[in-house]
PDB file of N, CA and C in Angstrom:
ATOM      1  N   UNK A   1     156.587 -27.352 -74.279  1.00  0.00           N
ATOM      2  CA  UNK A   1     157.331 -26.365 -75.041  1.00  0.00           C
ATOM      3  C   UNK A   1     157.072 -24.986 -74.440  1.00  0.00           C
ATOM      4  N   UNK A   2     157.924 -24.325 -74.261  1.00  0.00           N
ATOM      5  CA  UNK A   2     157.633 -23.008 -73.509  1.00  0.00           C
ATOM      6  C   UNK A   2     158.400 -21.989 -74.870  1.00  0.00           C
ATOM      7  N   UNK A   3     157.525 -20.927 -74.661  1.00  0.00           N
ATOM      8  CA  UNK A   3     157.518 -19.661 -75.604  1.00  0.00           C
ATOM      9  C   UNK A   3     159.116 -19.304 -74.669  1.00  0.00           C
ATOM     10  N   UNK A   4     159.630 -18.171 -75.823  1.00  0.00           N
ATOM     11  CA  UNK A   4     161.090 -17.527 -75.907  1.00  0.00           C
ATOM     12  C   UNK A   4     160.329 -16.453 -74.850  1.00  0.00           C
ATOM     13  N   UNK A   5     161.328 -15.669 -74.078  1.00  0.00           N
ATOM     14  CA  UNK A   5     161.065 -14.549 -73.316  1.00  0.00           C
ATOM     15  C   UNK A   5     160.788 -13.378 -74.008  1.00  0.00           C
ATOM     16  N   UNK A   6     160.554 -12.451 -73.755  1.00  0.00           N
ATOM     17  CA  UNK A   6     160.488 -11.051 -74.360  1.00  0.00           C
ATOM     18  C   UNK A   6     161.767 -10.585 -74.840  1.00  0.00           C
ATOM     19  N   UNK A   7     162.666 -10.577 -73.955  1.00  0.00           N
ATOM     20  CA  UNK A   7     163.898 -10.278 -73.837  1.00  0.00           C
ATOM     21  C   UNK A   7     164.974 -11.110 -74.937  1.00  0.00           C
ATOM     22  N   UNK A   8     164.480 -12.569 -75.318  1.00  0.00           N
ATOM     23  CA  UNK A   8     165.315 -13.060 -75.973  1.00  0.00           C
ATOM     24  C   UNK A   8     164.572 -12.824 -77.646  1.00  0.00           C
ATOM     25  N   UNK A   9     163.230 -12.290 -77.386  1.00  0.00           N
ATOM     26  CA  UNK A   9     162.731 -12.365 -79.175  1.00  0.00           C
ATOM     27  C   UNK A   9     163.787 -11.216 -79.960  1.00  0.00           C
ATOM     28  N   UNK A  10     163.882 -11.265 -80.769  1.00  0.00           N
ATOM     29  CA  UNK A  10     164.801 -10.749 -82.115  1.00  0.00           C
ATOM     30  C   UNK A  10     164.252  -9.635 -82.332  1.00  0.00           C
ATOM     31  N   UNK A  11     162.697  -9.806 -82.410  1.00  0.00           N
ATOM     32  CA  UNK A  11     161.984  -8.965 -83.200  1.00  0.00           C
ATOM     33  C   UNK A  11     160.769  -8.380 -82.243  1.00  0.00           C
ATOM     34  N   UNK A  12     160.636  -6.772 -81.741  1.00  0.00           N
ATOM     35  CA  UNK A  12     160.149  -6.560 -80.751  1.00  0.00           C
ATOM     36  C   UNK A  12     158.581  -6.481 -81.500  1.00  0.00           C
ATOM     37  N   UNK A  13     157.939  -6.379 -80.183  1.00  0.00           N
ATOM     38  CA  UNK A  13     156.755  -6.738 -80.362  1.00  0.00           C
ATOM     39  C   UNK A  13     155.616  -5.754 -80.974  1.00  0.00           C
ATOM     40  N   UNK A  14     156.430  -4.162 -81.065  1.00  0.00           N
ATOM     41  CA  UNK A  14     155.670  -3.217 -80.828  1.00  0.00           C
ATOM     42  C   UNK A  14     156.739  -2.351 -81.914  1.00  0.00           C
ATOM     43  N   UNK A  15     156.390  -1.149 -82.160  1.00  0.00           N
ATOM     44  CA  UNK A  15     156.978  -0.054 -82.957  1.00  0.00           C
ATOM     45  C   UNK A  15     156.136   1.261 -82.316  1.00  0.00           C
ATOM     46  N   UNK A  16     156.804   2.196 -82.829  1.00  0.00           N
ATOM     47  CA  UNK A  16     156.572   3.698 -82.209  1.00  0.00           C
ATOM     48  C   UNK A  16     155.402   4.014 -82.969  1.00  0.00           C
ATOM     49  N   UNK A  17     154.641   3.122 -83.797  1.00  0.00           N
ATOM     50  CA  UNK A  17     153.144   3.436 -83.968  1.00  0.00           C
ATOM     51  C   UNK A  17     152.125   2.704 -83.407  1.00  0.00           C
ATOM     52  N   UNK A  18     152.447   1.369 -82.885  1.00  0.00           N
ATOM     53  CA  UNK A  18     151.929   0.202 -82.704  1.00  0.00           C
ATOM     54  C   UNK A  18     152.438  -0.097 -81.131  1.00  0.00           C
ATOM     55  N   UNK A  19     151.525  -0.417 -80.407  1.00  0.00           N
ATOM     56  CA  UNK A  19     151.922  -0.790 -78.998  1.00  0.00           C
ATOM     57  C   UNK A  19     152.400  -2.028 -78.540  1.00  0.00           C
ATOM     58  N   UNK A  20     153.024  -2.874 -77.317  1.00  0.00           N
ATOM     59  CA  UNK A  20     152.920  -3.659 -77.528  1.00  0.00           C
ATOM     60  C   UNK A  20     152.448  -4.872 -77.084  1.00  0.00           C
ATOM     61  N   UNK A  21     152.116  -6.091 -77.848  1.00  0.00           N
ATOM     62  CA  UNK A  21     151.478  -6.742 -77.288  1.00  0.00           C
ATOM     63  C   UNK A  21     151.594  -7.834 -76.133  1.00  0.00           C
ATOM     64  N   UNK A  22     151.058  -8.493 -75.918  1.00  0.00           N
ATOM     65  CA  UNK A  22     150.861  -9.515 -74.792  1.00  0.00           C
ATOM     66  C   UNK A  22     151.121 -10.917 -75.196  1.00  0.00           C
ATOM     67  N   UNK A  23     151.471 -11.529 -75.714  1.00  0.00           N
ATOM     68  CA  UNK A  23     151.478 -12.645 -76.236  1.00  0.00           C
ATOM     69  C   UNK A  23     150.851 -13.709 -75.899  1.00  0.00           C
ATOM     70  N   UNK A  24     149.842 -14.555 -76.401  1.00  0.00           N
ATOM     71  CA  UNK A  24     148.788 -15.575 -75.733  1.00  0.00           C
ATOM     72  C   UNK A  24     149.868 -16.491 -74.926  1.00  0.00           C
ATOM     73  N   UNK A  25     149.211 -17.132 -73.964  1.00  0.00           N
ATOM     74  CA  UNK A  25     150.152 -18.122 -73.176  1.00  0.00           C
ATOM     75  C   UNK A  25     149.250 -18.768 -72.958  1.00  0.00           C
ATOM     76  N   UNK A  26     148.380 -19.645 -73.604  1.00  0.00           N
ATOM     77  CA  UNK A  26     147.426 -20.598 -72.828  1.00  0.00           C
ATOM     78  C   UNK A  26     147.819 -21.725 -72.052  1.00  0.00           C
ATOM     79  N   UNK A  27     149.206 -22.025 -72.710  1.00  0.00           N
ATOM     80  CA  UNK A  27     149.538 -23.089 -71.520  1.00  0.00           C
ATOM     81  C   UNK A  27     150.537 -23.196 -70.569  1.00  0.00           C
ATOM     82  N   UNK A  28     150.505 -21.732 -69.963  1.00  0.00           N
ATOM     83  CA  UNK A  28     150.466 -21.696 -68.909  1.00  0.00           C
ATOM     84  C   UNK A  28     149.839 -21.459 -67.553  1.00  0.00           C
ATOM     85  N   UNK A  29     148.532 -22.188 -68.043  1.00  0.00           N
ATOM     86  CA  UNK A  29     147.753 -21.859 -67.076  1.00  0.00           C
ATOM     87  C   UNK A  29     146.734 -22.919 -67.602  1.00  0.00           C
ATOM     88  N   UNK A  30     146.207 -23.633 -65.966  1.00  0.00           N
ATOM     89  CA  UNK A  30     144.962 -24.641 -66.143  1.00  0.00           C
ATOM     90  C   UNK A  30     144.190 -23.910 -66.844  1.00  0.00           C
ATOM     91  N   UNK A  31     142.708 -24.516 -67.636  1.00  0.00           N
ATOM     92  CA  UNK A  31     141.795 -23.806 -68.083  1.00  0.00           C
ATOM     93  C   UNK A  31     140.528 -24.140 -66.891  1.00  0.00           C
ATOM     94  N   UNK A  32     139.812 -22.605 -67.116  1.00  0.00           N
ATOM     95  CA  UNK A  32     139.443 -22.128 -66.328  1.00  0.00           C
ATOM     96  C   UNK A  32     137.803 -23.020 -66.110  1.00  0.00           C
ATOM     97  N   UNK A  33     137.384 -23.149 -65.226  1.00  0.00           N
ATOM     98  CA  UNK A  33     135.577 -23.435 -65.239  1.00  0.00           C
ATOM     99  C   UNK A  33     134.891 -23.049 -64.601  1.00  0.00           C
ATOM    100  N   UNK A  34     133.363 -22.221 -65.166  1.00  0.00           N
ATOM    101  CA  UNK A  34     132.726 -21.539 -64.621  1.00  0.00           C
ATOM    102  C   UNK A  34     131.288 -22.018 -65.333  1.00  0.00           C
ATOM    103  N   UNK A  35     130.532 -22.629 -64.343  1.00  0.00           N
ATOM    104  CA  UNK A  35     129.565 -22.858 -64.221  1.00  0.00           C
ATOM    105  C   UNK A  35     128.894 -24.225 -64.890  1.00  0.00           C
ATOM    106  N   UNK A  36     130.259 -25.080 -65.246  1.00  0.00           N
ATOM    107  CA  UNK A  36     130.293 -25.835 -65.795  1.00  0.00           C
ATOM    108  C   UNK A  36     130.899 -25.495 -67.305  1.00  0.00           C
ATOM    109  N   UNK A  37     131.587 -24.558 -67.677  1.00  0.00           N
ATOM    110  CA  UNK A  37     131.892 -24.596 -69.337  1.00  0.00           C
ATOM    111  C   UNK A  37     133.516 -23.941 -68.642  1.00  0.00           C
ATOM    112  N   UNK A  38     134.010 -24.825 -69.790  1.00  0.00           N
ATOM    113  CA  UNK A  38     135.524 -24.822 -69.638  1.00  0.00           C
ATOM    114  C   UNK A  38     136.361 -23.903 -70.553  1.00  0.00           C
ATOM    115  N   UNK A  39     137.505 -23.297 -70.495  1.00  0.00           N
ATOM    116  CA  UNK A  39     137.621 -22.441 -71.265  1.00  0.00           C
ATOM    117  C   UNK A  39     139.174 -22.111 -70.835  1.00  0.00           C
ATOM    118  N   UNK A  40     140.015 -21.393 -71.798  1.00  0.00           N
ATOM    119  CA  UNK A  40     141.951 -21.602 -71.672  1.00  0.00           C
ATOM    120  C   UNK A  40     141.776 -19.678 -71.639  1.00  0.00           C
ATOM    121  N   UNK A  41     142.191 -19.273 -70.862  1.00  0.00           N
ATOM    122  CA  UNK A  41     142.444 -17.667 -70.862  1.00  0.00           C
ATOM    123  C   UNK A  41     144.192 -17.646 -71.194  1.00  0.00           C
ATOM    124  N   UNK A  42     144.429 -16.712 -72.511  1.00  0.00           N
ATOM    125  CA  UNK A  42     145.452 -16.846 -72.448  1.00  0.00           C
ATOM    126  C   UNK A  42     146.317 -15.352 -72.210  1.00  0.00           C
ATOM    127  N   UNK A  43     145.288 -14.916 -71.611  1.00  0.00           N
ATOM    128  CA  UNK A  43     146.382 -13.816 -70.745  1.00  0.00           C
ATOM    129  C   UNK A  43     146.154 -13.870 -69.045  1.00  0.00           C
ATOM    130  N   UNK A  44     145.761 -15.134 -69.459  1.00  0.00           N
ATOM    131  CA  UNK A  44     145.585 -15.002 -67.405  1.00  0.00           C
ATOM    132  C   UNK A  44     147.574 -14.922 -66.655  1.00  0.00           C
ATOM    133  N   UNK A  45     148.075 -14.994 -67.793  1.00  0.00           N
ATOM    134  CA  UNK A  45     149.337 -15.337 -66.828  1.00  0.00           C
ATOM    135  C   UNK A  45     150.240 -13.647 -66.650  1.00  0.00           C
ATOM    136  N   UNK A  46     149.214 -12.742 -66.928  1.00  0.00           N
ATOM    137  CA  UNK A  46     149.442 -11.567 -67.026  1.00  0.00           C
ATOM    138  C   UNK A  46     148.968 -10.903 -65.244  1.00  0.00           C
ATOM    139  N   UNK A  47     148.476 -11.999 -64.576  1.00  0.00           N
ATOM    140  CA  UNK A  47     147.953 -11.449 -63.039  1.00  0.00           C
ATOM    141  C   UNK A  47     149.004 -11.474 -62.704  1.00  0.00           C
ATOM    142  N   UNK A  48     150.174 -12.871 -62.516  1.00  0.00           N
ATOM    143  CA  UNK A  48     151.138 -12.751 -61.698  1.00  0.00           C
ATOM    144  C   UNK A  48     152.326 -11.329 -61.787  1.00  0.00           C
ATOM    145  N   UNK A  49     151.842 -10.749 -60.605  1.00  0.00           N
ATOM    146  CA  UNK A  49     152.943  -9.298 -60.583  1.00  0.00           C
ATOM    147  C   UNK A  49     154.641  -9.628 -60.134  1.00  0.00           C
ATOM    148  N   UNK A  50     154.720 -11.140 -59.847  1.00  0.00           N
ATOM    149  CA  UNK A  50     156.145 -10.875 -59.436  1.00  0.00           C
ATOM    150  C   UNK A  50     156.712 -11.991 -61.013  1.00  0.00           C
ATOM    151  N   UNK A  51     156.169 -12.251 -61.942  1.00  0.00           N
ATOM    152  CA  UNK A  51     156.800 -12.914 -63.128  1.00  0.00           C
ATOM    153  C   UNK A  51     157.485 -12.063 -63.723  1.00  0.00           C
ATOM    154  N   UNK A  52     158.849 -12.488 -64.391  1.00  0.00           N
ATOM    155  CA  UNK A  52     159.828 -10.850 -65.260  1.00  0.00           C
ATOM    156  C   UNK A  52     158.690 -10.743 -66.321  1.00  0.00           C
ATOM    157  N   UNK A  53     158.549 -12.038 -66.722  1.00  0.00           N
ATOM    158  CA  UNK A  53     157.793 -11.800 -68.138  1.00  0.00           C
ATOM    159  C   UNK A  53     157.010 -10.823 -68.152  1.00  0.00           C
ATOM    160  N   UNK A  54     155.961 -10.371 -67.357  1.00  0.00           N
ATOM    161  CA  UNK A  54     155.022 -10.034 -66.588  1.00  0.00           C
ATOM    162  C   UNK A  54     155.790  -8.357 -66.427  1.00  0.00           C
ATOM    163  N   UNK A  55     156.209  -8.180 -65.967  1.00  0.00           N
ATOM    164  CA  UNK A  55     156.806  -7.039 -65.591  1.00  0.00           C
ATOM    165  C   UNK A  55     157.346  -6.268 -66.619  1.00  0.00           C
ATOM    166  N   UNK A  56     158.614  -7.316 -67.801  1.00  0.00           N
ATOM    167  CA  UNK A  56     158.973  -6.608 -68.446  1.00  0.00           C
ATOM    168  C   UNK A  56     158.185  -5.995 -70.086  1.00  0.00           C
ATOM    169  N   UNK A  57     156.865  -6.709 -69.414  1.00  0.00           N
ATOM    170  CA  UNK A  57     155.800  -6.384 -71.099  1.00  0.00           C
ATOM    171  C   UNK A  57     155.438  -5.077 -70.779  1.00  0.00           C
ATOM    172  N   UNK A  58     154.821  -4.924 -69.136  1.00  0.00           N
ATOM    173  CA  UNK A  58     154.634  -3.800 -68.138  1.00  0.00           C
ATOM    174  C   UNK A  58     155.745  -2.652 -68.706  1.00  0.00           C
ATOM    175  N   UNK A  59     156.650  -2.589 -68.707  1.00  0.00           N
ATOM    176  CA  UNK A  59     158.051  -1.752 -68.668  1.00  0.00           C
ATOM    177  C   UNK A  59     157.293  -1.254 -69.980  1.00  0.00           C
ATOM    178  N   UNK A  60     157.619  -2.381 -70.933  1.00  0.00           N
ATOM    179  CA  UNK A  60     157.462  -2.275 -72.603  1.00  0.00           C
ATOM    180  C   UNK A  60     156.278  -1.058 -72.934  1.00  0.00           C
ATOM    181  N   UNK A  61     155.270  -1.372 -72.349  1.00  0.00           N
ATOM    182  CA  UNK A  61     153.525  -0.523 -72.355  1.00  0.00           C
ATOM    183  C   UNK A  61     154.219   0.535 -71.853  1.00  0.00           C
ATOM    184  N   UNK A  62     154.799   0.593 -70.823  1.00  0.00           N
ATOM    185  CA  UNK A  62     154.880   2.108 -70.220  1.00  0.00           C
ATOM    186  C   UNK A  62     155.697   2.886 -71.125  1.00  0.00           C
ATOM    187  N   UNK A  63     156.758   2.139 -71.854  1.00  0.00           N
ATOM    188  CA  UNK A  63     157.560   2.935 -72.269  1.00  0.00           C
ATOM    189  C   UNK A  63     157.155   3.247 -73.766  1.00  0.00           C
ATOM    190  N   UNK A  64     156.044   2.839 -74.365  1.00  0.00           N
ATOM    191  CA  UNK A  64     155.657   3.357 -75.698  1.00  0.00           C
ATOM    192  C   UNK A  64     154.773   4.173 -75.027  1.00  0.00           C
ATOM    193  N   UNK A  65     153.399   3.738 -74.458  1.00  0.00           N
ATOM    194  CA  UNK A  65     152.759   4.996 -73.617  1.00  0.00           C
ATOM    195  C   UNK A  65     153.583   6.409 -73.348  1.00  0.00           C
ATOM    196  N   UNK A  66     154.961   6.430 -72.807  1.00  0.00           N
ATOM    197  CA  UNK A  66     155.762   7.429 -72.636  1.00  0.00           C
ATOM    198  C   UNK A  66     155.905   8.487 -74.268  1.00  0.00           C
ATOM    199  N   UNK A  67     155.992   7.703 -74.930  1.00  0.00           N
ATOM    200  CA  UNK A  67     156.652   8.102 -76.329  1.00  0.00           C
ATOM    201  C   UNK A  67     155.607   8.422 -76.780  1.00  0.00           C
ATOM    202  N   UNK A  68     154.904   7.762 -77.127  1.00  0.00           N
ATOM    203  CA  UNK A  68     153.360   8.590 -78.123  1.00  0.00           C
ATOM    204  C   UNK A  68     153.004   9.634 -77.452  1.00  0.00           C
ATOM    205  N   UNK A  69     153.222  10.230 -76.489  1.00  0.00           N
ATOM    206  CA  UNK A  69     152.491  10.870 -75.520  1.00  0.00           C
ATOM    207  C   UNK A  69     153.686  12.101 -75.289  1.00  0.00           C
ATOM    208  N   UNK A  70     154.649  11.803 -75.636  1.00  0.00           N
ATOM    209  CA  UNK A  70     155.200  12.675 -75.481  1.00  0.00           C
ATOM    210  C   UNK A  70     155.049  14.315 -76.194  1.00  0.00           C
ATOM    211  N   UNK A  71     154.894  14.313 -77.263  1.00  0.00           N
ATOM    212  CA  UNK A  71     154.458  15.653 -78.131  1.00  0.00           C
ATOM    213  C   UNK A  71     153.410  16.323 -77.274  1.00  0.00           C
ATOM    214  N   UNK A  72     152.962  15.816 -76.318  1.00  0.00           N
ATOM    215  CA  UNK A  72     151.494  16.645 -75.922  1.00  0.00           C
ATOM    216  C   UNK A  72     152.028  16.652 -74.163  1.00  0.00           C
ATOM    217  N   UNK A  73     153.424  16.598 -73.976  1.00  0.00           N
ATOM    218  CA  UNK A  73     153.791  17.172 -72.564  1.00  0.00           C
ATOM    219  C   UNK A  73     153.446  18.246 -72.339  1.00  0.00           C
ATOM    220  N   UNK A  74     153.310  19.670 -72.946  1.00  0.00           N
ATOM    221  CA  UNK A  74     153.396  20.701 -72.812  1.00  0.00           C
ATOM    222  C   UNK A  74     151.666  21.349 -72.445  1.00  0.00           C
ATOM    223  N   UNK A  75     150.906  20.388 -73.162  1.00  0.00           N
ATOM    224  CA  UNK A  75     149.422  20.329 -72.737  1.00  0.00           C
ATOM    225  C   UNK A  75     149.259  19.679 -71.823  1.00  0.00           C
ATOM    226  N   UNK A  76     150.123  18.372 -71.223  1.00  0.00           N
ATOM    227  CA  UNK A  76     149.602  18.139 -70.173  1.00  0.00           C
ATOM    228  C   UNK A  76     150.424  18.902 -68.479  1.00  0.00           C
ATOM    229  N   UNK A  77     151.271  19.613 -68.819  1.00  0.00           N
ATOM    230  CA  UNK A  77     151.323  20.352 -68.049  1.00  0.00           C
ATOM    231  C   UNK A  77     150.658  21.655 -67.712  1.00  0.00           C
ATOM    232  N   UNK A  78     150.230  22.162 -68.571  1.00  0.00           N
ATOM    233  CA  UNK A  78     148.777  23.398 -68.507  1.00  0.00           C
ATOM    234  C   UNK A  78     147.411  22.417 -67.742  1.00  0.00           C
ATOM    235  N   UNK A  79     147.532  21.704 -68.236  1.00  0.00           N
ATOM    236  CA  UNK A  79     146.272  20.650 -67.875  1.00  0.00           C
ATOM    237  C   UNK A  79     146.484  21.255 -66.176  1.00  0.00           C
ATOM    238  N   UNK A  80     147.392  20.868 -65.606  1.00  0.00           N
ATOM    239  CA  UNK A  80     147.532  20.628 -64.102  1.00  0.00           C
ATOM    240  C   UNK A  80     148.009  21.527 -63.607  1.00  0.00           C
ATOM    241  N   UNK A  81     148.047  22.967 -64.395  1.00  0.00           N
ATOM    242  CA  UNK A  81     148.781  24.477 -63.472  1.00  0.00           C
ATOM    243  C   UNK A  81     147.787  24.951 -62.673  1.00  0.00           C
TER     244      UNK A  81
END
């Protein structure tokens, strides 16, 4: 069974107070073993840089990052005069 895309959920993941999130994917990805103890990372599928999924959560972060941040452009341009 594979999870819906970002793009096709209804209901976004995030709001202009709330960022957004990553959604677990444990199975997409073997689980991991280290040192003998086994274990399911479920944002490992967040390394691959050429997945849309991957990219377009990327987009998503940047573009609330953009917005909360926006009221304090004017400080961060003094910041750097």
């Amino acid at each position: 069974m594979t999870a819906p895309s970002p793009a096709a959920d209804p209901a976004p993941h995030h709001t202009p107070t709330r960022p957004p999130r990553a959604p677990k994917r444990a199975d997409r990805q073997p689980p991991r073993v280290h040192h003998g103890d086994s274990f399911a990372d479920p944002w490992e599928w967040l390394r691959d840089k050429e997945d849309p999924e991957v990219l377009d959560h990327l987009r998503a972060e940047n573009a609330w990052a953009d917005h909360v941040l926006a009221p304090s452009r004017p400080l961060q341009a003094q910041l750097v005069e």
